[in-house]
N, C-alpha and C. Protein backbone atom coordinates (compact mmCIF):
# COMPACT_ATOMS: atom_id res chain seq x y z
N UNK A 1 -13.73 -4.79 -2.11
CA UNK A 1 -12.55 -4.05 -2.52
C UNK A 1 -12.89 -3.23 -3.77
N UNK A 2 -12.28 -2.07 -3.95
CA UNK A 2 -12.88 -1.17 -5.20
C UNK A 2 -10.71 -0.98 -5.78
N UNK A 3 -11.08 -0.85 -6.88
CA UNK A 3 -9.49 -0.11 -7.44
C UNK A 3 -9.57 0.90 -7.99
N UNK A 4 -8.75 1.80 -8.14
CA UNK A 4 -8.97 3.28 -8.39
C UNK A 4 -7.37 3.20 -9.07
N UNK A 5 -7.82 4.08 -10.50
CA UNK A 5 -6.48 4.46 -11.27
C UNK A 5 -6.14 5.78 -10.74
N UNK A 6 -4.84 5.90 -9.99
CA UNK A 6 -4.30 7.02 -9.58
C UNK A 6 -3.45 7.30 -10.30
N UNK A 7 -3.27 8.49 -9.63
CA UNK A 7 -1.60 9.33 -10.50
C UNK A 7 -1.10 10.33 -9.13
N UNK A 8 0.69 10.41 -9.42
CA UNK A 8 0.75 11.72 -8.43
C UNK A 8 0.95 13.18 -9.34
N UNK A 9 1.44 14.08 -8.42
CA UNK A 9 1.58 15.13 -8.92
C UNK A 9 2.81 15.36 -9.42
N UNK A 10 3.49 14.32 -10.08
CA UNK A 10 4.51 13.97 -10.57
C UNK A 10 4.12 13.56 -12.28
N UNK A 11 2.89 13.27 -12.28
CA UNK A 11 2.49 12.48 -13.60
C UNK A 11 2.41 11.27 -13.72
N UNK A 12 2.96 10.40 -12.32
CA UNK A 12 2.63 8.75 -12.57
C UNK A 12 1.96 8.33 -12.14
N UNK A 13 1.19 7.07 -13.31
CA UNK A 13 -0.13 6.65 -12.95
C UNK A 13 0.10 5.02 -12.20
N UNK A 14 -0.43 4.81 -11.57
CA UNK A 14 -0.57 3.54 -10.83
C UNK A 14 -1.42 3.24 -10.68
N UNK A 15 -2.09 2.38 -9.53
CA UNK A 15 -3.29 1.88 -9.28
C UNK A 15 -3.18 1.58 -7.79
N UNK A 16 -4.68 1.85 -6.83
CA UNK A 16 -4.93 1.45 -5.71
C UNK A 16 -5.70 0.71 -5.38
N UNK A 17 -5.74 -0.29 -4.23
CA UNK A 17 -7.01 -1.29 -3.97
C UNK A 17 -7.12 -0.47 -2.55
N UNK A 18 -8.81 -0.69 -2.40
CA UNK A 18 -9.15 0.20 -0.77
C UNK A 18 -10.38 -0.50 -0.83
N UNK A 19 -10.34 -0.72 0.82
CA UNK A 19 -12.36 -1.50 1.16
C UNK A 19 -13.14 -1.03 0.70
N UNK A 20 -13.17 -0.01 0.73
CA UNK A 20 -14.38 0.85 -0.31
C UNK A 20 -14.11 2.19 -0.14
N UNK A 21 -15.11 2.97 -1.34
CA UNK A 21 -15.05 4.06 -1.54
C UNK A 21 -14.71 5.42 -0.68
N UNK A 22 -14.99 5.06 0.15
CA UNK A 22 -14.26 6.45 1.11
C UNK A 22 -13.16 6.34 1.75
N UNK A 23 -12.69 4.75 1.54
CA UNK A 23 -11.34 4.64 2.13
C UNK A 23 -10.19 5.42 1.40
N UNK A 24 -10.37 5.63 0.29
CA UNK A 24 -9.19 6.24 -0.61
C UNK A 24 -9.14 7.78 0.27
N UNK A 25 -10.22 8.69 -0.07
CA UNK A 25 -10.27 9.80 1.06
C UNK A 25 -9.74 9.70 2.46
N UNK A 26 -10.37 8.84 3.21
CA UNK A 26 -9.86 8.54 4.76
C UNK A 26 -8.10 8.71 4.79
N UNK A 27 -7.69 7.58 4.13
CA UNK A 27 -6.26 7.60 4.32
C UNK A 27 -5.39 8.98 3.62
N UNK A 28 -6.01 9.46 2.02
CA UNK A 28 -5.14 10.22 1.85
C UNK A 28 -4.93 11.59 2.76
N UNK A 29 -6.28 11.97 3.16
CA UNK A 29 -6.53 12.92 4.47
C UNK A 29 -5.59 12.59 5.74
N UNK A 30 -5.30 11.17 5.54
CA UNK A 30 -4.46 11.08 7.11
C UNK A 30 -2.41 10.90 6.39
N UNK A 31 -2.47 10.89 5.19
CA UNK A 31 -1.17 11.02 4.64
C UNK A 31 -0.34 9.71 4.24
N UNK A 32 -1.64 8.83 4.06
CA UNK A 32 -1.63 7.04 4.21
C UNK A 32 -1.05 6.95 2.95
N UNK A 33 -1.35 8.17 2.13
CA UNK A 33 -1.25 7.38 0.56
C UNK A 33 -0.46 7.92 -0.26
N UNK A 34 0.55 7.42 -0.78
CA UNK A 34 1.90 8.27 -1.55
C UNK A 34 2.08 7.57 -2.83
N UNK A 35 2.75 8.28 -3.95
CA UNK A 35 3.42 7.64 -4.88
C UNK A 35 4.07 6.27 -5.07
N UNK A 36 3.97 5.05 -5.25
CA UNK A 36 4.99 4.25 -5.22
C UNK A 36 5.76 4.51 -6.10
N UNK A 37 5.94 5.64 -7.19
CA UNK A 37 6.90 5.48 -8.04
C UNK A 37 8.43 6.76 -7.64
N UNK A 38 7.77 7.45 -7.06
CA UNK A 38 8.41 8.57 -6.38
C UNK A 38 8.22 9.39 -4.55
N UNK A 39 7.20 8.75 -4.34
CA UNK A 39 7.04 9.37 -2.97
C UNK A 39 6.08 9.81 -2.20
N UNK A 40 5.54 10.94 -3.60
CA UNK A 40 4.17 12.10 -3.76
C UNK A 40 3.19 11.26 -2.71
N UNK A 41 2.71 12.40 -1.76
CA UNK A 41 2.17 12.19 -1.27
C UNK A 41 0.73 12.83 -2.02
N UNK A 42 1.26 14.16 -3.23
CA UNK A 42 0.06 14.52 -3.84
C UNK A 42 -0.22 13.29 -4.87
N UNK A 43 -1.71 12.43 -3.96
CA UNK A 43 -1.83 11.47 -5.01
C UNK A 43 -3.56 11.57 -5.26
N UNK A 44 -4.22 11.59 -6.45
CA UNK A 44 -5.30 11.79 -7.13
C UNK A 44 -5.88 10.54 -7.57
N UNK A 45 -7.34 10.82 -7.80
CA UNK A 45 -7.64 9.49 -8.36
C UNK A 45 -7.96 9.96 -9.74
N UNK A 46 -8.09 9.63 -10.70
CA UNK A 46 -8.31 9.22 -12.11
C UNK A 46 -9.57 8.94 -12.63
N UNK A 47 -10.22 9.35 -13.67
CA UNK A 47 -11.14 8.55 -14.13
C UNK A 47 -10.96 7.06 -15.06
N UNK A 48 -11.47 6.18 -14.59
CA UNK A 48 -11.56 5.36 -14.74
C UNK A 48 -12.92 4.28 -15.48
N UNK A 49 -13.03 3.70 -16.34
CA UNK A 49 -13.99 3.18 -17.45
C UNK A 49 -13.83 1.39 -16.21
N UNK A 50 -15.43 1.67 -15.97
CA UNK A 50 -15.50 0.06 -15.08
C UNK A 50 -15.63 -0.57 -15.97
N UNK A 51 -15.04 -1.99 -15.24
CA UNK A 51 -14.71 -3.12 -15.97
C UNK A 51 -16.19 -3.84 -16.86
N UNK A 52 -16.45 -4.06 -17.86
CA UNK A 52 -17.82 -4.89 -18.53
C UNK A 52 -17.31 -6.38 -18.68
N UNK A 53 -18.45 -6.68 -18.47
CA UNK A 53 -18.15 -8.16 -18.56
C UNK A 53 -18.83 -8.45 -20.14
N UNK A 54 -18.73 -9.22 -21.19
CA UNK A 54 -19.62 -8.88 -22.25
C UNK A 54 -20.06 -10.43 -22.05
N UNK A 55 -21.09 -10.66 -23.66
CA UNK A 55 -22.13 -11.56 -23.11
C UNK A 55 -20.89 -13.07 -23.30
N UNK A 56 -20.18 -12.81 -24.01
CA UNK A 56 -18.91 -13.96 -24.22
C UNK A 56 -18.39 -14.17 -22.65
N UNK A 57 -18.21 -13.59 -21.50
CA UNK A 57 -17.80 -13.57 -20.43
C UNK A 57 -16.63 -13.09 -20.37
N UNK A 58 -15.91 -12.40 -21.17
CA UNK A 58 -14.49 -11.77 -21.31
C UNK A 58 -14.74 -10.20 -20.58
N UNK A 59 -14.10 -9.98 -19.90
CA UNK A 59 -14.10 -8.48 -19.52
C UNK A 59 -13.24 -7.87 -20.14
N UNK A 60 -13.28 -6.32 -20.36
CA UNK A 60 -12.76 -5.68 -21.08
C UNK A 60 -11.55 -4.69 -20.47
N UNK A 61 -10.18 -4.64 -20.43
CA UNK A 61 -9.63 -3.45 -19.52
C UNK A 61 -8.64 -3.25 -20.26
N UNK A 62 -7.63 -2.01 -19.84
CA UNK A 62 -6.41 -1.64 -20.01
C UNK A 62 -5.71 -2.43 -19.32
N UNK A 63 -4.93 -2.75 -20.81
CA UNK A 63 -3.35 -3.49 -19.87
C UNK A 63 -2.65 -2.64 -18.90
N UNK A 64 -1.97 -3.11 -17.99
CA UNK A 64 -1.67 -2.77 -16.41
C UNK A 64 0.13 -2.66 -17.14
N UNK A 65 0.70 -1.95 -15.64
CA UNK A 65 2.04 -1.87 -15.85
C UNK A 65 2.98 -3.28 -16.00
N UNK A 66 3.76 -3.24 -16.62
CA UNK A 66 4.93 -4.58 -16.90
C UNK A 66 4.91 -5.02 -15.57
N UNK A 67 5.60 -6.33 -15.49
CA UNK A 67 6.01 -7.25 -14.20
C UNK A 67 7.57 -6.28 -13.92
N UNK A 68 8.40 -5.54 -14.78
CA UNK A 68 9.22 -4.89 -14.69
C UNK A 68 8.93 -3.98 -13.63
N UNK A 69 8.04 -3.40 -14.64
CA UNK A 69 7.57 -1.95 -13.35
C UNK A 69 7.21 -2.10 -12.48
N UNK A 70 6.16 -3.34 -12.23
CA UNK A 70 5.68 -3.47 -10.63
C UNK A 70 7.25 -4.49 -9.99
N UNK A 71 7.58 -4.75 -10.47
CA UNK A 71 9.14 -5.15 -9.13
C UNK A 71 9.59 -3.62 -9.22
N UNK A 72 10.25 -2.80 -9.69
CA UNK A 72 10.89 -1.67 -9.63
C UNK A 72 9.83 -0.68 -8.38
N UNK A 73 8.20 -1.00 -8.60
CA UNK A 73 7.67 -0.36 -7.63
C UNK A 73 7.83 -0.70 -6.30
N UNK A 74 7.86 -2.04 -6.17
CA UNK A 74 7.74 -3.11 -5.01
C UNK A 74 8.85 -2.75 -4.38
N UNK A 75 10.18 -2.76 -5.06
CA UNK A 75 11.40 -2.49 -4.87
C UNK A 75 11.46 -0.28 -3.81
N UNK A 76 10.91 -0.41 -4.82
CA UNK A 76 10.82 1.49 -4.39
C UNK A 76 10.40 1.26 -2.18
N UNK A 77 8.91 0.93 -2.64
CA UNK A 77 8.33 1.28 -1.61
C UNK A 77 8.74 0.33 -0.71
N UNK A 78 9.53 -0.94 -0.67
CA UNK A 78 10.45 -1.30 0.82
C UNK A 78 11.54 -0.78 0.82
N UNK A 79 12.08 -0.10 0.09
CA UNK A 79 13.05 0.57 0.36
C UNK A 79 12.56 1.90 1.17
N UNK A 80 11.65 2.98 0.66
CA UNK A 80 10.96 3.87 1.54
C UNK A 80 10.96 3.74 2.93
N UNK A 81 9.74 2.45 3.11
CA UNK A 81 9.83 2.21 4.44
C UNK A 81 11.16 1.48 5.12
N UNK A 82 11.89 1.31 4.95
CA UNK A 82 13.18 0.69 5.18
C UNK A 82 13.93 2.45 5.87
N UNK A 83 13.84 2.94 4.75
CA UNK A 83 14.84 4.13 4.98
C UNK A 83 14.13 5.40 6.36
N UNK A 84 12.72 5.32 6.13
CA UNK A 84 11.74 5.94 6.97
C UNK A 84 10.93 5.73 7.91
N UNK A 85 11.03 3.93 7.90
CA UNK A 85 10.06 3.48 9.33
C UNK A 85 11.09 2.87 10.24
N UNK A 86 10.37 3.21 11.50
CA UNK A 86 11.81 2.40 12.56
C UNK A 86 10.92 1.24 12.48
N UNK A 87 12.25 0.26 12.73
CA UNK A 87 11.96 -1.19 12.81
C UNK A 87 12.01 -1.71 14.09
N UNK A 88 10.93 -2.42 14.38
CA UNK A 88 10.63 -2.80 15.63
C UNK A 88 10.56 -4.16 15.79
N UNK A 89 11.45 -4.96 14.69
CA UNK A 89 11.49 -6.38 15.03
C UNK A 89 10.42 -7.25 15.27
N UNK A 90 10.46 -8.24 16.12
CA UNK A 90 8.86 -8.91 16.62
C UNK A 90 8.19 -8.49 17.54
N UNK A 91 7.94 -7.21 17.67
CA UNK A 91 7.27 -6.22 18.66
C UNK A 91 6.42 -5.81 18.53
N UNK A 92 6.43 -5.89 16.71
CA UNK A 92 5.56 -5.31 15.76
C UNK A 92 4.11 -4.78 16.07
N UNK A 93 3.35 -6.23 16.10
CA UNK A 93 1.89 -6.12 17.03
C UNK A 93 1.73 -5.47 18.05
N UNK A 94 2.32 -5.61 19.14
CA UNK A 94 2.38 -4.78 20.55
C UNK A 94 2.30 -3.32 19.86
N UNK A 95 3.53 -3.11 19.04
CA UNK A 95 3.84 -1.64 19.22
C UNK A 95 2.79 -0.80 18.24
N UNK A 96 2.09 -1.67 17.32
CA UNK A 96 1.35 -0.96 16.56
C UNK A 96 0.32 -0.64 16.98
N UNK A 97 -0.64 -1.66 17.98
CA UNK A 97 -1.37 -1.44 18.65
C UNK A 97 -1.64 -0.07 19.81
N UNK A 98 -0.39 -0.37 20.60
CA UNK A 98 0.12 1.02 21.07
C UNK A 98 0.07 2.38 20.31
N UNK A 99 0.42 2.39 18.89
CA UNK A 99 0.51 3.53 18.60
C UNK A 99 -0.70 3.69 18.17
N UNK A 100 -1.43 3.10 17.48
CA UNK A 100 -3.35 2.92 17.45
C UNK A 100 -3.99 3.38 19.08
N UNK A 101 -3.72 2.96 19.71
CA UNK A 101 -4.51 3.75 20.76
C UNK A 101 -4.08 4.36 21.61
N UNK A 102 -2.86 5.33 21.70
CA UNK A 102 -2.24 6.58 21.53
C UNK A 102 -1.43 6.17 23.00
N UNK A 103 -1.34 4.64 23.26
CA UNK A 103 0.06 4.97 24.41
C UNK A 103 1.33 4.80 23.56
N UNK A 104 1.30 4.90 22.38
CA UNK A 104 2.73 5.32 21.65
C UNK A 104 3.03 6.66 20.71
N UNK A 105 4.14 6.72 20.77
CA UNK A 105 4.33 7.78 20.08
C UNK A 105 3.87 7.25 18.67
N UNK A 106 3.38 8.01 17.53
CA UNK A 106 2.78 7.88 16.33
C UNK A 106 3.76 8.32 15.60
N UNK A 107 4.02 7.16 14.72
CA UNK A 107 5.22 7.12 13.86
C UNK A 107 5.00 5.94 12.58
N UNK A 108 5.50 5.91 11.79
CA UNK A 108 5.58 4.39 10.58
C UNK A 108 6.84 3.82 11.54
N UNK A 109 6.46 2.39 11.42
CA UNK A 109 7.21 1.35 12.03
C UNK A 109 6.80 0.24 11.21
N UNK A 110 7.72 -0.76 11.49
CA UNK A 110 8.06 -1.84 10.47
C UNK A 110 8.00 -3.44 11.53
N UNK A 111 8.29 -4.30 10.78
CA UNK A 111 8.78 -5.55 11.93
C UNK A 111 7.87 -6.62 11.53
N UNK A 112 7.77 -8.03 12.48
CA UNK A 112 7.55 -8.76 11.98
C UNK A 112 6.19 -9.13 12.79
N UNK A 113 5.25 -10.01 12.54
CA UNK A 113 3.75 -10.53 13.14
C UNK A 113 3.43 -11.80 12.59
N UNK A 114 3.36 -12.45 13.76
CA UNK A 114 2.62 -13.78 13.17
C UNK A 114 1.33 -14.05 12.24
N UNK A 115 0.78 -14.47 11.70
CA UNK A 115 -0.28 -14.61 10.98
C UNK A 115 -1.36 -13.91 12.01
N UNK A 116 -1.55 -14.81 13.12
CA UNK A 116 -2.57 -14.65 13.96
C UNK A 116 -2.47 -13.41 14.39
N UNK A 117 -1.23 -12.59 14.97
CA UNK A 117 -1.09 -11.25 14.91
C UNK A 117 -1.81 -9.90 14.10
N UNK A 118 -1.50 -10.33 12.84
CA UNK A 118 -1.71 -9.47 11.74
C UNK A 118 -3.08 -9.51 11.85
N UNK A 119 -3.79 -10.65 11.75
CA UNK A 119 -5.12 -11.02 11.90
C UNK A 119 -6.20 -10.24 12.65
N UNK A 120 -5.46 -10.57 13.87
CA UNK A 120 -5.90 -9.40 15.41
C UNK A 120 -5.93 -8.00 15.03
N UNK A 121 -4.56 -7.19 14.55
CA UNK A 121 -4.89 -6.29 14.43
C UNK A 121 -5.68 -5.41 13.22
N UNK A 122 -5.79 -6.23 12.09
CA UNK A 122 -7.03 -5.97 10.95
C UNK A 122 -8.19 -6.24 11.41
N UNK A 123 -8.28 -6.71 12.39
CA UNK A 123 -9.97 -7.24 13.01
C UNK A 123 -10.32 -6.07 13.81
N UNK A 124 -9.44 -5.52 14.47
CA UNK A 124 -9.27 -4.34 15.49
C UNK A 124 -9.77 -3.46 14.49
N UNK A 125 -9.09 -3.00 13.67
CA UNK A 125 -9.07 -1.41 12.99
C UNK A 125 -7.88 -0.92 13.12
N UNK A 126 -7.16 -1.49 13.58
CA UNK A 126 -5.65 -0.76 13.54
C UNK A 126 -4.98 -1.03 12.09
N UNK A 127 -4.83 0.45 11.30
CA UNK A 127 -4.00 0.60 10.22
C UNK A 127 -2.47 -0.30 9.62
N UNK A 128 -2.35 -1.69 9.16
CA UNK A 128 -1.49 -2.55 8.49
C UNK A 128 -1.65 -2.80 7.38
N UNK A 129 -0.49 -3.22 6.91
CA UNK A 129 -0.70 -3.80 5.47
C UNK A 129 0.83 -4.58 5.25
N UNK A 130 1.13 -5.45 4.57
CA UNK A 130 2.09 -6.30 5.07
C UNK A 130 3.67 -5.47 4.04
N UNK A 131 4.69 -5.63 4.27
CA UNK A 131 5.65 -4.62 3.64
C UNK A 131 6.04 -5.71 2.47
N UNK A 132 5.82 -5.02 1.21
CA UNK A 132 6.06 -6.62 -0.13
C UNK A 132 7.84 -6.61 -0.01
N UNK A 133 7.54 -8.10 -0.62
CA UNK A 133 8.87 -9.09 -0.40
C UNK A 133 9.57 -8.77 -1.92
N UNK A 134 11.10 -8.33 -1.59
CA UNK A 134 11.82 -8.17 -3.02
C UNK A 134 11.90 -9.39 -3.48
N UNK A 135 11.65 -10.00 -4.53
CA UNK A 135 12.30 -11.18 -4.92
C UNK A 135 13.75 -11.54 -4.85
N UNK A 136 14.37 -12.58 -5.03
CA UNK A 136 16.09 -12.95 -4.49
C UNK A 136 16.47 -11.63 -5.56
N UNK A 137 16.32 -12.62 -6.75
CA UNK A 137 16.75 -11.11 -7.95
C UNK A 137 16.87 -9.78 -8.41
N UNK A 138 16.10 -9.17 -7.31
CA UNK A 138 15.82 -8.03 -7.28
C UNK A 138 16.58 -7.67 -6.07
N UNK A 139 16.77 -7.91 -5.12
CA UNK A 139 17.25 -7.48 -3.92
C UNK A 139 18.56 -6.27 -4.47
N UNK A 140 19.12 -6.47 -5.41
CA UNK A 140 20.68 -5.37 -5.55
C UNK A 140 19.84 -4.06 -5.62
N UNK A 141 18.48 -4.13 -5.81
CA UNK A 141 17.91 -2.64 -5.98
C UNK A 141 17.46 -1.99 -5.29
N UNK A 142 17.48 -2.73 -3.56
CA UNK A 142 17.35 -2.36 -2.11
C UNK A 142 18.62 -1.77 -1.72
């Protein structure tokens, strides 16, 4: 896994995790990769100072966004897909698969997969990632 400090063309900076280095390209070329703070699909990567480990064993980094901001993000982007992916219930697997090897129409869709499901289709190559869970407390912001 590699992380990359992004930003959109909005001015906000976030952060991405991707298998490796050309995955950030792959997806943003296919429109995989948007703002969680606003949308932007214009999203950039950043330069970024890799992590050192020093001889004490402490690594060195920039503090990351509040636990605030990442619920308010978390919050953002199921709401997105909420408002923009059809939901396909426990079909999920079937239908994603389908739309991976083009007997479905190609669309964002949502829904639910068993472990072993999800499993199958990350082993495949078919494009998932699991939709994050609002906490109870947070839910009024869905």
């Amino acid at each position: 896994m590699i992380r990359y400090a992004l930003s959109c063309g909005a001015g906000h900076a976030f952060e991405g995790w991707f298998g490796g280095s050309s995955d950030f390209d792959d997806q943003s070329a296919r429109g995989l990769v948007s703002c969680p703070m606003c949308g932007s699909p214009e999203v950039r990567k950043q330069i970024m100072a890799p992590a050192v480990v020093t001889s004490k064993g402490k690594t060195g980094s920039v503090p990351g966004p509040s636990r605030e901001m990442m619920m308010e993000m978390v919050s953002r982007v199921r709401r997105h897909v909420e408002d923009n992916f059809d939901y396909v219930g426990d079909t999920f697997a079937r239908e994603a698969r389908a739309i991976h090897e083009g007997r479905s129409e190609e669309r964002g869709i949502y829904g639910e997969a068993t472990p072993k499901e999800a499993r199958a289709l990350v082993e495949d190559g078919v494009p998932v990632a699991p939709l994050p869970q609002v906490p109870p407390d947070r839910q009024d912001l869905n």
